[in-house]
Protein backbone atom coordinates (compact mmCIF):
# COMPACT_ATOMS: atom_id res chain seq x y z
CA UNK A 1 0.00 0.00 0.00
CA UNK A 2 2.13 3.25 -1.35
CA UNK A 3 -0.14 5.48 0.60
CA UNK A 4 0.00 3.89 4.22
CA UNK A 5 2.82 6.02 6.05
CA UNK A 6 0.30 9.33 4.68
CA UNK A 7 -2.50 7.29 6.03
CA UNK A 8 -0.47 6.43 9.48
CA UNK A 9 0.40 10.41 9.33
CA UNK A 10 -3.01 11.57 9.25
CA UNK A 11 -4.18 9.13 11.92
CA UNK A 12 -1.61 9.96 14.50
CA UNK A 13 -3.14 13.76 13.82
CA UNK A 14 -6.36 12.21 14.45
CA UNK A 15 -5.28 10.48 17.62
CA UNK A 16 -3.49 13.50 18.60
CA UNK A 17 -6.19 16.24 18.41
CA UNK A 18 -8.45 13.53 20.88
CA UNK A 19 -5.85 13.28 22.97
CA UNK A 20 -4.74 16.80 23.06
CA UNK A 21 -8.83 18.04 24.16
CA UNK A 22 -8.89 19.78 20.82
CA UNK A 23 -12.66 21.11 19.95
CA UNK A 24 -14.68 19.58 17.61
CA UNK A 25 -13.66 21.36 14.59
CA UNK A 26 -10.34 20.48 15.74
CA UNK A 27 -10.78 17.00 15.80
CA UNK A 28 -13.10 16.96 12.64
CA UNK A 29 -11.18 18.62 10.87
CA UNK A 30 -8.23 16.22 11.56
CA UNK A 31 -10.79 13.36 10.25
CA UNK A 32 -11.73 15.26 7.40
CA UNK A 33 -7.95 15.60 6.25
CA UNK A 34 -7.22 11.57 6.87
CA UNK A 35 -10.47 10.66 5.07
CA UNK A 36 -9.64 13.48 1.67
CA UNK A 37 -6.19 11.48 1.61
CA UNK A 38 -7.41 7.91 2.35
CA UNK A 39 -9.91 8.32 -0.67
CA UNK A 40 -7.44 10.66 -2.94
CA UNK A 41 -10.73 13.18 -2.73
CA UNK A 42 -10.56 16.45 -4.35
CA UNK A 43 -12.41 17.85 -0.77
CA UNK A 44 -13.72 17.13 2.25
CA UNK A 45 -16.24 18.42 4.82
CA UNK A 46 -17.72 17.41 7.90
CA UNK A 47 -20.98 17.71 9.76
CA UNK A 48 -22.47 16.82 12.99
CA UNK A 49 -26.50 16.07 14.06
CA UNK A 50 -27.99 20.15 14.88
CA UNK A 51 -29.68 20.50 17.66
CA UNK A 52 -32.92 19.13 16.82
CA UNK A 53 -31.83 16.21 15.32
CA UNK A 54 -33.37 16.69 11.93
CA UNK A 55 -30.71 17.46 9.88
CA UNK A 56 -26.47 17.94 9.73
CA UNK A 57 -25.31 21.15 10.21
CA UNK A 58 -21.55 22.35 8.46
CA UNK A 59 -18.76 22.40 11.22
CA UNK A 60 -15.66 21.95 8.92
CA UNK A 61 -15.09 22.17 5.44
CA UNK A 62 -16.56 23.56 2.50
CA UNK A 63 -20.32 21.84 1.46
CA UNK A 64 -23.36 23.25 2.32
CA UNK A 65 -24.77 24.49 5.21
CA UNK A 66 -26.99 21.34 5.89
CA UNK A 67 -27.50 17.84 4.75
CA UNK A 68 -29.94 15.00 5.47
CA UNK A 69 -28.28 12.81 7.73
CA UNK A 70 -27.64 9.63 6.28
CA UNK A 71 -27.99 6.02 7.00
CA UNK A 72 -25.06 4.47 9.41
CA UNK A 73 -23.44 2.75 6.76
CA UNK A 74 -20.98 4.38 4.89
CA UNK A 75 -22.88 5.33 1.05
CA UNK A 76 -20.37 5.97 -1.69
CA UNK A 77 -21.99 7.23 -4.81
CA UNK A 78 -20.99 9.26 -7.95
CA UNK A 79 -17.48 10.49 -6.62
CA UNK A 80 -18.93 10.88 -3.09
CA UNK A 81 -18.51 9.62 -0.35
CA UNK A 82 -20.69 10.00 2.99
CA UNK A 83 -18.73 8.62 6.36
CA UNK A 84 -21.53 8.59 8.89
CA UNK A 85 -19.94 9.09 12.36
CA UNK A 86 -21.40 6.40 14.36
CA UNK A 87 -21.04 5.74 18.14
CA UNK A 88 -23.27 3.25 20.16
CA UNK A 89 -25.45 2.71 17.01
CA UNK A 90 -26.00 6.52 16.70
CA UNK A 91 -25.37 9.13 13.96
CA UNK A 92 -23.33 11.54 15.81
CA UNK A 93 -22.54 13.36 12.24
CA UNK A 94 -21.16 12.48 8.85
CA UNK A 95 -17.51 12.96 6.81
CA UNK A 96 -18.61 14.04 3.39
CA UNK A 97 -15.47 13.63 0.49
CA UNK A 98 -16.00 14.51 -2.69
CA UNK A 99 -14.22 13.79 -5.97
CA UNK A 100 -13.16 10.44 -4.64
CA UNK A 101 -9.97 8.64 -6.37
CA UNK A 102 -9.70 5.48 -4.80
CA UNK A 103 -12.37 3.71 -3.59
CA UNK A 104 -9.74 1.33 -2.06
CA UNK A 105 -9.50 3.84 0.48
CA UNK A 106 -13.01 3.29 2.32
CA UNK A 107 -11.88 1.12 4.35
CA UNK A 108 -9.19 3.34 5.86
CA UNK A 109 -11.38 6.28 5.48
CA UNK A 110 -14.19 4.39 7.86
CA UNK A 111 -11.24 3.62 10.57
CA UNK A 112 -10.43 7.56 10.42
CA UNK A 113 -14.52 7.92 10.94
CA UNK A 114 -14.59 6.13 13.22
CA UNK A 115 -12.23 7.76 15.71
CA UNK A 116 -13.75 11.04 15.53
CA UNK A 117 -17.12 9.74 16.29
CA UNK A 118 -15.57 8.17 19.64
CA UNK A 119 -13.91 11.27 20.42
């Protein structure tokens, strides 16, 4: 895998924004970054659940202001790709990457997901 010490890079930035305290944006926008170069995307946003719960508001990134949250499985369609950020069975947000390269790179893209949803 030529890309896996970028990928290691961008996940001990992930890892190290959690463990630092960082904010939110902080930390999302460390997962956003590891899941643009896990899927060779062109761009990369992330969301998180608004306050009522109805829809995903724009924390990091560029994308628009809100999206309907998705499913909790990861939905790659069209050059996109939407990360839902799960934790206990619960949309917490979602990673949204578009222009996607390499669709090899979900899994590794998911793993990044997944950490930010934890933290």
């Amino acid at each position: 895998m030529s890309d896996s010490p970028m990928f290691e890079r961008d996940l001990a930035r992930l890892i190290g924004a959690c463990e630092a305290g960082l904010d939110l944006a902080g930390v999302l926008s460390a997962a956003g970054g590891a899941v643009r170069d896990a899927l060779s995307a062109s761009s990369a946003a992330a969301y998180t659940v608004s306050g009522d719960g109805a829809e995903l508001a724009l924390v990091w990134g560029e994308g628009p202001e809100t999206l309907t949250a998705p499913g909790l499985e990861p939905v790659l369609v069209d050059g996109r790709a939407m990360l839902p950020l799960v934790s206990a069975r619960r949309s917490l947000g979602c990673i949204v990457a578009d222009g996607v390269g390499d669709q090899a790179g979900l899994t590794r893209a998911r793993i990044a997901a997944g950490i930010a949803a934890q933290a």
